[in-house]
Protein backbone atom coordinates (compact mmCIF):
# COMPACT_ATOMS: atom_id res chain seq x y z
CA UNK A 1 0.00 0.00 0.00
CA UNK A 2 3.18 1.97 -0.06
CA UNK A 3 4.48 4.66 2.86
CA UNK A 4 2.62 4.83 6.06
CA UNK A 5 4.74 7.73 7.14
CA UNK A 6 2.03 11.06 7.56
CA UNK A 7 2.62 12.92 4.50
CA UNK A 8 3.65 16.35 6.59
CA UNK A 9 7.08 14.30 7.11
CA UNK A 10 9.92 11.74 5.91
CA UNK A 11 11.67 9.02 7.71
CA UNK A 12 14.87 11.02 7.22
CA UNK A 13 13.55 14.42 8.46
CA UNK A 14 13.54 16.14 5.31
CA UNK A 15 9.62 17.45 4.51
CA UNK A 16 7.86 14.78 2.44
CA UNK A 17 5.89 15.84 -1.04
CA UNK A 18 2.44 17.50 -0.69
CA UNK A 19 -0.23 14.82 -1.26
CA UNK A 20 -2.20 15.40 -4.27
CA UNK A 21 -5.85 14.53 -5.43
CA UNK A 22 -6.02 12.98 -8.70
CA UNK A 23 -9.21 14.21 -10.48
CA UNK A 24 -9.95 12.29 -13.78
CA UNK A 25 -12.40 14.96 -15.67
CA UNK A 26 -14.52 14.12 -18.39
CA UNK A 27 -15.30 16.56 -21.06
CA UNK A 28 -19.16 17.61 -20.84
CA UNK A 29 -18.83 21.15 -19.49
CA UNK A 30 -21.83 19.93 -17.05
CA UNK A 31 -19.26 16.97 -15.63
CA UNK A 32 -16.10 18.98 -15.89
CA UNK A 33 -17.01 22.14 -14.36
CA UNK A 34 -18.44 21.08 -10.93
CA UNK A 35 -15.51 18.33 -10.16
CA UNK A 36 -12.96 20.99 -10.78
CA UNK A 37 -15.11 23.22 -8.42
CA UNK A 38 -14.53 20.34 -5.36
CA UNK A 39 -10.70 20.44 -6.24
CA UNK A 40 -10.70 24.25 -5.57
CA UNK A 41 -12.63 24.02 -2.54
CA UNK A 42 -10.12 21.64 -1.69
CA UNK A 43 -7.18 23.28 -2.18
CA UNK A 44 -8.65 26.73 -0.36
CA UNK A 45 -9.32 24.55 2.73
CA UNK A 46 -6.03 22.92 2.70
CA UNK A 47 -4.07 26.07 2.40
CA UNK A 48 -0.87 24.76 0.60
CA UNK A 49 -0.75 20.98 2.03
CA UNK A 50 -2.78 19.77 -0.43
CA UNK A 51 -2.11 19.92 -4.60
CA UNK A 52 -4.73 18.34 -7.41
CA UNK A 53 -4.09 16.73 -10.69
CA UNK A 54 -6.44 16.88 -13.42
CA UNK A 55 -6.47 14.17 -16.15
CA UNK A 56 -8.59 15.25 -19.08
CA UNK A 57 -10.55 12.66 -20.74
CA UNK A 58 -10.72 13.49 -24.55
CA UNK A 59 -14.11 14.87 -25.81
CA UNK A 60 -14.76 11.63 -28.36
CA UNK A 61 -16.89 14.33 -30.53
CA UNK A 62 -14.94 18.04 -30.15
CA UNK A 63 -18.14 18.71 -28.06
CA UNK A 64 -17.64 21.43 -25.51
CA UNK A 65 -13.71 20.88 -25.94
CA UNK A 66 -12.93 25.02 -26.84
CA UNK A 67 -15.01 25.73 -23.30
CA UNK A 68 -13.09 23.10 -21.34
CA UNK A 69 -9.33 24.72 -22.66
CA UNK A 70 -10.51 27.82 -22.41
CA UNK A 71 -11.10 27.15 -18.59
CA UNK A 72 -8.03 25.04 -17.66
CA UNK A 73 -6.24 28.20 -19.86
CA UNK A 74 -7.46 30.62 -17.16
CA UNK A 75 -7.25 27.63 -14.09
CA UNK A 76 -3.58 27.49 -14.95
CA UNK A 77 -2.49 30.80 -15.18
CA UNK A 78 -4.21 31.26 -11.67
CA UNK A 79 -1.52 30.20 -9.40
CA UNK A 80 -3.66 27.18 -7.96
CA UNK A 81 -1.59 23.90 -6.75
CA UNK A 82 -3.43 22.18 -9.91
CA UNK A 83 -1.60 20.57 -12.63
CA UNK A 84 -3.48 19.27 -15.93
CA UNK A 85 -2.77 15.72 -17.69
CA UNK A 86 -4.19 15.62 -21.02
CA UNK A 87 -5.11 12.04 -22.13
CA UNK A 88 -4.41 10.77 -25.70
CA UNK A 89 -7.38 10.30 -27.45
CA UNK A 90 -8.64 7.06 -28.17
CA UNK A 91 -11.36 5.40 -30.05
CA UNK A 92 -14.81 5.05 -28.87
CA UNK A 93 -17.09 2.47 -28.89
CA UNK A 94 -19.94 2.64 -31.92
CA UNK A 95 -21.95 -0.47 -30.26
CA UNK A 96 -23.75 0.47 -27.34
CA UNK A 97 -27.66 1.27 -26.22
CA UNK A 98 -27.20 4.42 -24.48
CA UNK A 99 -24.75 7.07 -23.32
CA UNK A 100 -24.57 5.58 -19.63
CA UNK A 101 -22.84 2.49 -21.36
CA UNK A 102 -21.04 4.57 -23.90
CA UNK A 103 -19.15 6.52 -21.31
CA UNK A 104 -18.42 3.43 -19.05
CA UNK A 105 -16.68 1.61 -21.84
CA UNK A 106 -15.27 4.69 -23.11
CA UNK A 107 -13.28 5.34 -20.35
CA UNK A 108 -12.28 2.22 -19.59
CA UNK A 109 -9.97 2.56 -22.63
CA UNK A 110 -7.98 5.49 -20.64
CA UNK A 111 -7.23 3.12 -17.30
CA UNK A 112 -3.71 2.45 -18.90
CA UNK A 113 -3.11 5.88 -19.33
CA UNK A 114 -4.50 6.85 -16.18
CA UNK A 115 -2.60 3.77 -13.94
CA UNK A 116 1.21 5.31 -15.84
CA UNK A 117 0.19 9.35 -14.72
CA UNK A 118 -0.35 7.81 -11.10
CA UNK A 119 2.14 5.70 -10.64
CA UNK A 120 4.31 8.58 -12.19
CA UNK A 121 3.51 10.70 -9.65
CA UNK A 122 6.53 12.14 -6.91
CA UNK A 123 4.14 12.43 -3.70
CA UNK A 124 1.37 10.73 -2.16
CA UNK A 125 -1.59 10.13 -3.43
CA UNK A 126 -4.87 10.90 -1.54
CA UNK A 127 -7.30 9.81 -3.62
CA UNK A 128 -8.34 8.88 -7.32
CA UNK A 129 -11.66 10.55 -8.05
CA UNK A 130 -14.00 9.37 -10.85
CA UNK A 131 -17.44 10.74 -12.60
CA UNK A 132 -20.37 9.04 -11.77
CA UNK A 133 -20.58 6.21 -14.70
CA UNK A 134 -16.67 5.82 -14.70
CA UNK A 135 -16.31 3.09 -12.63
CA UNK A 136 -14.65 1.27 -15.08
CA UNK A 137 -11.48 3.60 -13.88
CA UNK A 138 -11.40 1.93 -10.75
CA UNK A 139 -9.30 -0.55 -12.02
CA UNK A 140 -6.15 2.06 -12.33
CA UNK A 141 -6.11 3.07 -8.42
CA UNK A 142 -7.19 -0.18 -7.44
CA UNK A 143 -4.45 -1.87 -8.99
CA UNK A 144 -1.50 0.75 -7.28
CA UNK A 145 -3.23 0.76 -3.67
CA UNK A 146 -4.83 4.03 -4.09
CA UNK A 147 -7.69 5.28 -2.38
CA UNK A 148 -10.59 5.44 -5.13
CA UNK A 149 -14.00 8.25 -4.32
CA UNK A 150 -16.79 8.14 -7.17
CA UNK A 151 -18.79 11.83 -7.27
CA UNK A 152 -21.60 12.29 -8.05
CA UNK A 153 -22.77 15.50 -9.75
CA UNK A 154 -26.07 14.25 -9.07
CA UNK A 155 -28.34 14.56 -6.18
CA UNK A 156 -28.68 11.57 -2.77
CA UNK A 157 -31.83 10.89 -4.83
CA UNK A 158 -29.50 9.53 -7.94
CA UNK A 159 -27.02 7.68 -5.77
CA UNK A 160 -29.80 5.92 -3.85
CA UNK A 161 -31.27 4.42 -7.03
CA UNK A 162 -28.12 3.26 -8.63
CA UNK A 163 -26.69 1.63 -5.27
CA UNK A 164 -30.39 0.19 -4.76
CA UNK A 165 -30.75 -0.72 -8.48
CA UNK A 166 -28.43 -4.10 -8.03
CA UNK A 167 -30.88 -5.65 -5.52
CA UNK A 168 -33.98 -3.85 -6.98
CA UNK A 169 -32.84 -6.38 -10.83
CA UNK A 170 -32.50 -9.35 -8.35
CA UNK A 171 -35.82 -8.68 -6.31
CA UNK A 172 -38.37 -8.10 -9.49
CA UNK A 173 -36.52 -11.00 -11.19
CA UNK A 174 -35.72 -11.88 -14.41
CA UNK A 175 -38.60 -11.46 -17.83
CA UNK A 176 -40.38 -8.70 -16.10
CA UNK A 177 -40.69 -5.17 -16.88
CA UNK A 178 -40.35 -2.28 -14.32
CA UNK A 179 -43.12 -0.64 -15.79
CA UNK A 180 -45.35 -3.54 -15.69
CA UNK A 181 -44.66 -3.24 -11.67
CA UNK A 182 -48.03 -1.56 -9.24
CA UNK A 183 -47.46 0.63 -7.60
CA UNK A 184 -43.83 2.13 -8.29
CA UNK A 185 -40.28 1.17 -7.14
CA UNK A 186 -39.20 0.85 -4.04
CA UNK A 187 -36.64 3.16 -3.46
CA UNK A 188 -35.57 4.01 0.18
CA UNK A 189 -36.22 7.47 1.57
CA UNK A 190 -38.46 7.98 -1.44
CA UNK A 191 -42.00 8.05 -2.55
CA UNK A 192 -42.63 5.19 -4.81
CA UNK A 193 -40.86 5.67 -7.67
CA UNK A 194 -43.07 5.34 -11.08
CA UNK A 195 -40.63 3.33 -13.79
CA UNK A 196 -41.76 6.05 -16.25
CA UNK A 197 -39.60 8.24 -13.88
CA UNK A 198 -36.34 6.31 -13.75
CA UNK A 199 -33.17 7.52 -15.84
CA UNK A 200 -33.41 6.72 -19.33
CA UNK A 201 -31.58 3.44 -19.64
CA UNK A 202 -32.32 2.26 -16.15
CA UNK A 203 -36.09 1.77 -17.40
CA UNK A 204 -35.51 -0.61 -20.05
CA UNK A 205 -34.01 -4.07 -18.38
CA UNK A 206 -33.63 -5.63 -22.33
CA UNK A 207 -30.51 -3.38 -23.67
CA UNK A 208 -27.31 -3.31 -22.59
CA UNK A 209 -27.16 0.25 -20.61
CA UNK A 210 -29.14 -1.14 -18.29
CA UNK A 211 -26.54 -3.43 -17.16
CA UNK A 212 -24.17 -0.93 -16.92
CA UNK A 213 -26.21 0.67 -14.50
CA UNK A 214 -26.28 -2.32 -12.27
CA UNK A 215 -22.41 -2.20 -12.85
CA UNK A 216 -21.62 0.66 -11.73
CA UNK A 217 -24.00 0.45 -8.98
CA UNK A 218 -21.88 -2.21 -7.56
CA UNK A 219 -18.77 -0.42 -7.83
CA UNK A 220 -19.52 2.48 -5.43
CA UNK A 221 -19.59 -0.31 -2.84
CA UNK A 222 -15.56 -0.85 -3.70
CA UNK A 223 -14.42 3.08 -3.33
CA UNK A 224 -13.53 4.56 0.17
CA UNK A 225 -16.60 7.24 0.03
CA UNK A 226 -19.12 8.78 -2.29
CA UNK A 227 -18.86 12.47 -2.79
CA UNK A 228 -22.44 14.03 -3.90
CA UNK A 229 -23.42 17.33 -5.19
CA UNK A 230 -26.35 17.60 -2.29
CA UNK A 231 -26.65 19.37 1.05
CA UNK A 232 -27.63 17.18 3.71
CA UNK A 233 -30.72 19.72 5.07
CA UNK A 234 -32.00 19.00 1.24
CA UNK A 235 -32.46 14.85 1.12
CA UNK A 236 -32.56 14.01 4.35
CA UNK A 237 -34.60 11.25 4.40
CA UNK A 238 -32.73 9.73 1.12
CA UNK A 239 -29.29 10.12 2.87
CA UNK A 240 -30.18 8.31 5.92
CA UNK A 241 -31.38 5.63 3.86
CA UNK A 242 -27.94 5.74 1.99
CA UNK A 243 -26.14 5.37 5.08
CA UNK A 244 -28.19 3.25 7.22
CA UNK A 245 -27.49 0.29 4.62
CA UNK A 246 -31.20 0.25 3.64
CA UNK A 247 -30.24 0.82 -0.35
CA UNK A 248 -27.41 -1.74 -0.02
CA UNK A 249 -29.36 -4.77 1.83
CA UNK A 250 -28.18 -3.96 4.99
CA UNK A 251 -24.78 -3.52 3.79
CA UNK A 252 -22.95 -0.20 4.93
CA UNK A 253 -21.70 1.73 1.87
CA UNK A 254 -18.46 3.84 2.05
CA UNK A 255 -19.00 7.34 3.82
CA UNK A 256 -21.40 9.28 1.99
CA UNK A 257 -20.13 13.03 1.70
CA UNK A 258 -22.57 15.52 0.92
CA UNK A 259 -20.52 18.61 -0.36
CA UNK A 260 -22.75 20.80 -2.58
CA UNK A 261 -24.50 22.83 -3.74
CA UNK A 262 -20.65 22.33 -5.98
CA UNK A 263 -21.41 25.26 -8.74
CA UNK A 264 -19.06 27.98 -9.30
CA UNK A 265 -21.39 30.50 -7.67
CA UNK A 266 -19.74 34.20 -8.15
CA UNK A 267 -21.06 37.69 -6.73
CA UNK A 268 -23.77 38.66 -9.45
CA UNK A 269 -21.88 40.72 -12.38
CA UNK A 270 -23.83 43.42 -14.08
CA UNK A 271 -23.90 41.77 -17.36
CA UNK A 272 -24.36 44.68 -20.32
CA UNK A 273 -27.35 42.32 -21.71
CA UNK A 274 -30.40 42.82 -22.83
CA UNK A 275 -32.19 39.79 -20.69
CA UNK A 276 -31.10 41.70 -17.48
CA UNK A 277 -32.02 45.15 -18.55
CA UNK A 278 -35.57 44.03 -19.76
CA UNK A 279 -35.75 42.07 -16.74
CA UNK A 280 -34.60 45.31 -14.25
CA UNK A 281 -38.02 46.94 -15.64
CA UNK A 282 -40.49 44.04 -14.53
CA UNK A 283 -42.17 43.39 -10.75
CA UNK A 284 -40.31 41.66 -8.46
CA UNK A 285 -41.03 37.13 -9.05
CA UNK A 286 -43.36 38.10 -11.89
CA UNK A 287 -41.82 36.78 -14.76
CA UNK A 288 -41.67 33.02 -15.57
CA UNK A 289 -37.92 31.99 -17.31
CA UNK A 290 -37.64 29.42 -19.87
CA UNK A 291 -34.17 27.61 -20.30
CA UNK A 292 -33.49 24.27 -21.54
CA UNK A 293 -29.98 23.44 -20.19
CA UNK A 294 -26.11 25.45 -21.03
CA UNK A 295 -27.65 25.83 -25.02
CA UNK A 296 -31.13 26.68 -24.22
CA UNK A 297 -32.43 23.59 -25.36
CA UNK A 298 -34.31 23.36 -28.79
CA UNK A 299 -37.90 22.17 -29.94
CA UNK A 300 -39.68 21.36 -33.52
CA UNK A 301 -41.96 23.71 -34.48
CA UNK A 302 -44.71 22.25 -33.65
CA UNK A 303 -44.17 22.09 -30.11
CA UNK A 304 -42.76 25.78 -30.04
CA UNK A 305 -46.15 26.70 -31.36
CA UNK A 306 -47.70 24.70 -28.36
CA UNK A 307 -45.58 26.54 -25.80
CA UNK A 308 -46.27 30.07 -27.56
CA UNK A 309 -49.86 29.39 -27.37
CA UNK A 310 -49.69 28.52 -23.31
CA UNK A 311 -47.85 31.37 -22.39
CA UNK A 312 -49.84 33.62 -24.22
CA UNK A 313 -52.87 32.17 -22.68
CA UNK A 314 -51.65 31.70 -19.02
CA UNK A 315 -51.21 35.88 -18.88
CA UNK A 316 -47.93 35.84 -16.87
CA UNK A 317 -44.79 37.89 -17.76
CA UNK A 318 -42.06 35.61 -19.61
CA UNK A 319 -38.39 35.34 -20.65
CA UNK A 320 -38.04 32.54 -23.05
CA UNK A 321 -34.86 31.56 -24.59
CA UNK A 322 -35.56 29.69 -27.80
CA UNK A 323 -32.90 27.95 -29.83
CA UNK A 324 -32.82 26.28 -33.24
CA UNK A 325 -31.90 23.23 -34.68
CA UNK A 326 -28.43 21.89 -34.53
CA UNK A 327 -26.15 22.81 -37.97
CA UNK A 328 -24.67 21.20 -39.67
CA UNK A 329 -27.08 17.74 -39.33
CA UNK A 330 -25.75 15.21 -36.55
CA UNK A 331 -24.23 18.41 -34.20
CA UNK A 332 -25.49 18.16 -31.17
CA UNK A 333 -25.59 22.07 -29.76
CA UNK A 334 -28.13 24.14 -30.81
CA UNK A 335 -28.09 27.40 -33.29
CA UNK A 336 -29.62 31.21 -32.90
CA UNK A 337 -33.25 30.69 -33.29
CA UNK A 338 -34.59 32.41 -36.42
CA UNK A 339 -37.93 34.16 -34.18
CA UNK A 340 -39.78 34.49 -37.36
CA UNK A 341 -39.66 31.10 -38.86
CA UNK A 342 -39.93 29.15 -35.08
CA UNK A 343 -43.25 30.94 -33.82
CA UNK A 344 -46.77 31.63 -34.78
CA UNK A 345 -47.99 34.56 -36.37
CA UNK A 346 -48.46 37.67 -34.42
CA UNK A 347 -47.09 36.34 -31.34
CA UNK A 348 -43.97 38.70 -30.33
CA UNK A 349 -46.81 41.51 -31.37
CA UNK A 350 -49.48 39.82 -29.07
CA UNK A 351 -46.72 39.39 -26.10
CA UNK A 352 -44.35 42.39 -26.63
CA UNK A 353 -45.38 44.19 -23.31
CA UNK A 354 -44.64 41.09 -20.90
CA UNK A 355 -42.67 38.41 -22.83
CA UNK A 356 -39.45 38.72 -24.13
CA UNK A 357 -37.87 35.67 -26.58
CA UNK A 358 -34.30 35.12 -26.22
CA UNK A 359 -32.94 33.63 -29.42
CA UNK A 360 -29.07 33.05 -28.29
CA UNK A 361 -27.42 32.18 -25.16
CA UNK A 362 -27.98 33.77 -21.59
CA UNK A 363 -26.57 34.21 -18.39
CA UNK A 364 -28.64 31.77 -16.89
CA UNK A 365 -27.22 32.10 -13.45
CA UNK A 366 -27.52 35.72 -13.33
CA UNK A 367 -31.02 35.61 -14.64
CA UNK A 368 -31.99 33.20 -11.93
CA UNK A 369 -30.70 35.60 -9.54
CA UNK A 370 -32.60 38.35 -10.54
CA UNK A 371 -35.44 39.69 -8.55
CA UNK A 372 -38.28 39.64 -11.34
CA UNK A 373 -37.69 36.15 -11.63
CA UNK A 374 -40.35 34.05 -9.71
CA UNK A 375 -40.51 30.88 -11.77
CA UNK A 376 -37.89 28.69 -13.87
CA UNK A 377 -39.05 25.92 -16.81
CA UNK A 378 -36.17 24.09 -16.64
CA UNK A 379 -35.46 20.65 -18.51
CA UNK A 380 -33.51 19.29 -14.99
CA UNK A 381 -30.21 18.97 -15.91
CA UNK A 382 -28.76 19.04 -11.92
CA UNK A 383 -26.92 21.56 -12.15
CA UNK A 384 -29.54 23.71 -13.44
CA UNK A 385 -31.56 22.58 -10.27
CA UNK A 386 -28.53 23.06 -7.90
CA UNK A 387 -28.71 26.99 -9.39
CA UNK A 388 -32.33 27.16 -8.83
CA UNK A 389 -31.89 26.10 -5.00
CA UNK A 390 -29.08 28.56 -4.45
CA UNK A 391 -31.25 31.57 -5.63
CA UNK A 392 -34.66 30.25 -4.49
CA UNK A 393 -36.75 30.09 -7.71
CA UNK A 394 -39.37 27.61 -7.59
CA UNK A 395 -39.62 25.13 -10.74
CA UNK A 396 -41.68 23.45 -13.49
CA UNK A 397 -39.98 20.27 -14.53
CA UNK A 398 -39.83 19.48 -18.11
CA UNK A 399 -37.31 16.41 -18.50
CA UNK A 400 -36.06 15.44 -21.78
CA UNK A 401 -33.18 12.52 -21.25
CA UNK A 402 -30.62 10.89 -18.75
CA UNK A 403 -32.18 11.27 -14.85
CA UNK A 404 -33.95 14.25 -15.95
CA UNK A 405 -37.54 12.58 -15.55
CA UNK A 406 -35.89 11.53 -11.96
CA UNK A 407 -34.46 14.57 -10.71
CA UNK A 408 -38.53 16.30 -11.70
CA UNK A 409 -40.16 13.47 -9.91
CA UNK A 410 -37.96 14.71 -6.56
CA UNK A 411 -38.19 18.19 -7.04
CA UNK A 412 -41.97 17.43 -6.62
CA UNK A 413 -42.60 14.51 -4.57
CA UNK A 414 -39.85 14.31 -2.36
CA UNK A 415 -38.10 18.55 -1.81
CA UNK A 416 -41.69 20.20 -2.55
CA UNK A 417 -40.10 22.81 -4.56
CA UNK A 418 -41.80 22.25 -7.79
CA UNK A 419 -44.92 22.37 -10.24
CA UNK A 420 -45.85 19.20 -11.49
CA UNK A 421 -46.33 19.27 -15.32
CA UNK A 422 -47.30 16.46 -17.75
CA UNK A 423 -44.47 15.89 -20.16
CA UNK A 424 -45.43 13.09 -22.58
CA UNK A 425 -42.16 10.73 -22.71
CA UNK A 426 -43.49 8.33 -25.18
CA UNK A 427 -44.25 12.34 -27.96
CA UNK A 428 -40.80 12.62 -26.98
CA UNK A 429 -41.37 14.91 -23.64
CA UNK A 430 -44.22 16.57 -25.62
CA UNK A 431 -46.35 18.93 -23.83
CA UNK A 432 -49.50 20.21 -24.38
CA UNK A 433 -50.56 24.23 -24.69
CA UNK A 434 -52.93 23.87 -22.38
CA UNK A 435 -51.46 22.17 -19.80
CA UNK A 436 -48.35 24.83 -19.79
CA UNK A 437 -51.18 27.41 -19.24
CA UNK A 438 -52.41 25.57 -16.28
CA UNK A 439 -48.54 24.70 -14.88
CA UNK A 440 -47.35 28.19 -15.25
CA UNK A 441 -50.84 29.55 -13.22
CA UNK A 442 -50.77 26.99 -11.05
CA UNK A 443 -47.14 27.93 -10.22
CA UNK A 444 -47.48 32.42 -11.20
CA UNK A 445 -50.68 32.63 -9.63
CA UNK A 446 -51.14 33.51 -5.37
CA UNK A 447 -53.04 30.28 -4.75
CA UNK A 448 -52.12 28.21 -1.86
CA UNK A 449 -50.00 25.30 -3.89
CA UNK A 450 -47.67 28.54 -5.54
CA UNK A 451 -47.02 29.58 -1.95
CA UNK A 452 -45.98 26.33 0.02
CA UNK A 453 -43.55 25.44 -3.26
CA UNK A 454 -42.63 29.26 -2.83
CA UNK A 455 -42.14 28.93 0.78
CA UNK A 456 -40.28 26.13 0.29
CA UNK A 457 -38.09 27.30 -2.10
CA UNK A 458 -37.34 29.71 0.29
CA UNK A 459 -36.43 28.00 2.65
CA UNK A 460 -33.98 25.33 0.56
CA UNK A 461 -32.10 28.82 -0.76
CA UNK A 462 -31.30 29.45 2.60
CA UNK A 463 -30.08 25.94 3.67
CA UNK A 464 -28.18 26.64 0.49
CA UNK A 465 -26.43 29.54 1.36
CA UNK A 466 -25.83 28.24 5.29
CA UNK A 467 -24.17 24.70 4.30
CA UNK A 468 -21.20 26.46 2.78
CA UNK A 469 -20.96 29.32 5.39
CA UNK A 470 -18.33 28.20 8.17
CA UNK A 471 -19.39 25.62 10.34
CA UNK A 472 -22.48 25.05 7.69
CA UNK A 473 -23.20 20.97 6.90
CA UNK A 474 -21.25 20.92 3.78
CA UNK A 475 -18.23 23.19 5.38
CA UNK A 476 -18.12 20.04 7.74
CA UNK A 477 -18.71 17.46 5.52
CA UNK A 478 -15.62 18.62 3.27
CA UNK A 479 -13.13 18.91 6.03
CA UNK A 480 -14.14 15.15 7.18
CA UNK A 481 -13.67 14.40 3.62
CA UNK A 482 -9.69 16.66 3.60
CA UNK A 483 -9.06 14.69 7.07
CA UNK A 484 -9.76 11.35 5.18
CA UNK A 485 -7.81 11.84 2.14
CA UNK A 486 -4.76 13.45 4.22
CA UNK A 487 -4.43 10.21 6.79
CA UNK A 488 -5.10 7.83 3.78
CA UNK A 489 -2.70 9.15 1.36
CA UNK A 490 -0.37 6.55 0.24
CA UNK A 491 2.43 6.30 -1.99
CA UNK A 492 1.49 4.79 -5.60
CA UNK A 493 3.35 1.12 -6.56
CA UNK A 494 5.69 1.49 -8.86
């Protein structure tokens, strides 16, 4: 297991090598940005005793890969203890049933690469830390006597299903259909589950992804803790599930470490935008905001149409940023929206004194933390969530993909903070004019269900803001977390 001298000294006398954390990255800006986040928190609580290694996992597309240099350009010219590792690139699998599966095999291919930068390495190692489906990475520290931590830029909610989902396969058996289940899953610490609510991939037991769920399930159990992007005053019911065993059969999984909200959070910057300004000019929580994840998110025409006509109808105030299709065919990030091919007739006309459509990019956090904001359609990518919790907005789920239709089914049955609309999953996620009138009244208007999610919301913003304030849960959750990767740092085997 290598040296079991502390890592603040050397048998000889001479100071020993700061211990480093060894962050393997991937390249989604959504992955990327939040791990690198816990590094830095890391390093400001260690002072100088602690240093962090980045390995970059290649983008197998060119997705998001100008963002991701552009911020390790600025990381490294900051005068941090961090030091990035750029993988070679290598070629990914074309056979596989979702992206849960893809990524798992994917970075399998880099544990070489990964086990020669580690063992390489001049000081102790504290820890190995891998994304959420990149288990198959394991293998690297495993193999040198490393200590090995999963995170999890999900929420207690998402760990809890994926280290209950190896006993839930074995319990409902083999030929049968989650769906074709009464009454929901059984998921401790939450409501029943419905299986039309489960992660895409996790609620289809024929492909292949759906083993790699169960895969990396099991994994977790093998690291020395699970690091989650959660406050502990959020899930509380889910964590003590977590830790009490009661997802694991009883078993104790490693220490559960609830260090969010992780999202690089800055003092509000006065923007010279248009969003803002129009937004400085509107009642305080009047307006409803519309953003479908870092792109804004894109729709057919048809469904545009549909959400034209129920915001028009519902009579609230609006700030909708619409995006276009992908170009060229087969990208995957979406273009400026051309207003006046996307929406109906007459509707910017009908609209133009309490609506404004955003065709491009915003500054989603800074709208969210804007005072006319009072409401946020959001398609429940976490970390849009996590920003919605810091500044308090209350929510109206509309899921697309991954654990989106999971993180929406919390957000309403389990935190309280949200709006339940009907999103069609089988009309891919369609949903219906009317019933975005009566979601965006239900959650605009001053009835009694708008002010217990608003209360609520409330209520998590400030849990929010006192978890990272000193002696907050999450403070104290990631200096248990420092301790334990200081006193198990170890020296990699050659």
């Amino acid at each position: 297991m290598g040296s079991s001298t502390p890592p603040s000294q050397s048998g000889s006398g001479t100071p020993a090598a700061k211990p480093t954390v060894v962050l393997v990255a991937l390249w989604g800006v959504s992955h990327f940005a939040p791990m690198f986040e816990v590094g830095k928190r890391l390093l400001a609580l260690s002072g100088r005793s602690l240093t962090v290694n980045v390995l970059v996992v290649p983008s197998p597309t060119g997705k998001w890969e100008a963002e991701i240099f552009e911020r390790i350009r600025r990381d490294e010219a900051s005068g941090l203890n961090i030091r990035f590792h750029h993988l070679r690139a290598a070629e990914p699998p074309t056979d596989h049933t979702g992206i849960e599966e893809f990524v798992s095999r994917y970075v399998q291919l880099y544990v070489p690469q990964v086990k020669a930068i580690v063992s390489g390495l001049t000081c102790p190692v504290a820890a190995v830390v891998v994304d959420i489906f990149c288990t198959t990475l394991l293998d690297a520290p495993q193999e040198l006597g490393v200590p090995a931590y999963v995170f999890l830029i999900s929420s207690a909610a998402m760990a809890a299903v994926l280290l209950r989902s190896p006993s839930l396969d074995e319990e409902v058996g083999p030929g049968v259909e989650f769906e074709e289940l009464e009454g929901g899953l059984d998921v401790p610490g939450l409501p029943p589950v419905p299986a039309s609510c489960l992660p895409t991939g996790l609620d289809n037991r024929k492909i292949s992804t759906y083993e790699w769920f169960l895969y990396n399930g099991r994994r977790y159990m093998e690291t020395n803790g699970i690091m989650v992007n959660a406050i502990a005053e959020l899930e509380p019911s889910v964590l003590a599930a977590i830790t009490g065993g009661r997802c694991t059969r009883g078993v104790r999984p490693p220490t559960v470490y609830t260090i969010g909200p992780v999202v690089a959070i800055a003092p509000r910057i006065q923007l010279v935008n248009e969003c803002l300004r129009w937004l400085d000019s509107q009642p305080t929580a009047s307006v409803l905001f519309l953003c479908f994840g870092g792109g804004g998110g894109y729709f057919s025409t048809h469904q545009v149409h549909e959400i034209a006509r129920g915001l028009e109808r519902s009579g609230h105030r609006f700030l909708w940023v619409l995006r276009g299709q992908p170009e060229p065919p087969g990208s995957k990030l979406p273009t400026d929206a051309n207003l006046a091919e996307l929406l109906p007739a007459g509707f910017l006309e009908k609209t133009k004194e309490r609506g404004l459509v955003w065709p491009t990019r915003a500054p989603q956090k800074e709208i969210l933390a804007h005072a006319a904001v009072g409401g946020f359609v959001t398609h429940c990518g976490w970390s849009s969530i996590v920003e919605s919790l810091w500044f308090g907005v209350p929510t109206l789920p509309w899921p697309h993909a991954a654990e989106q239709h999971f993180n929406a089914f919390t957000l309403v049955a389990d935190m309280g903070v949200a709006e339940e609309m009907k999103v069609d999953k089988k009309r891919n996620n369609f949903v219906e004019a009317a019933e975005l009138e009566r979601a965006v009244k239900a959650l605009m208007d001053d009835g009694e269900t708008a002010r217990k999610i608003r209360n609520k919301s409330v209520e998590m913003k400030a849990a929010c803001r006192k978890a990272v304030e000193h002696g907050g849960s999450s403070v104290v959750c990631l200096e248990r977390l420092y301790d334990a990767l200081i006193q198990g740092a170890v020296d990699p085997k050659e």
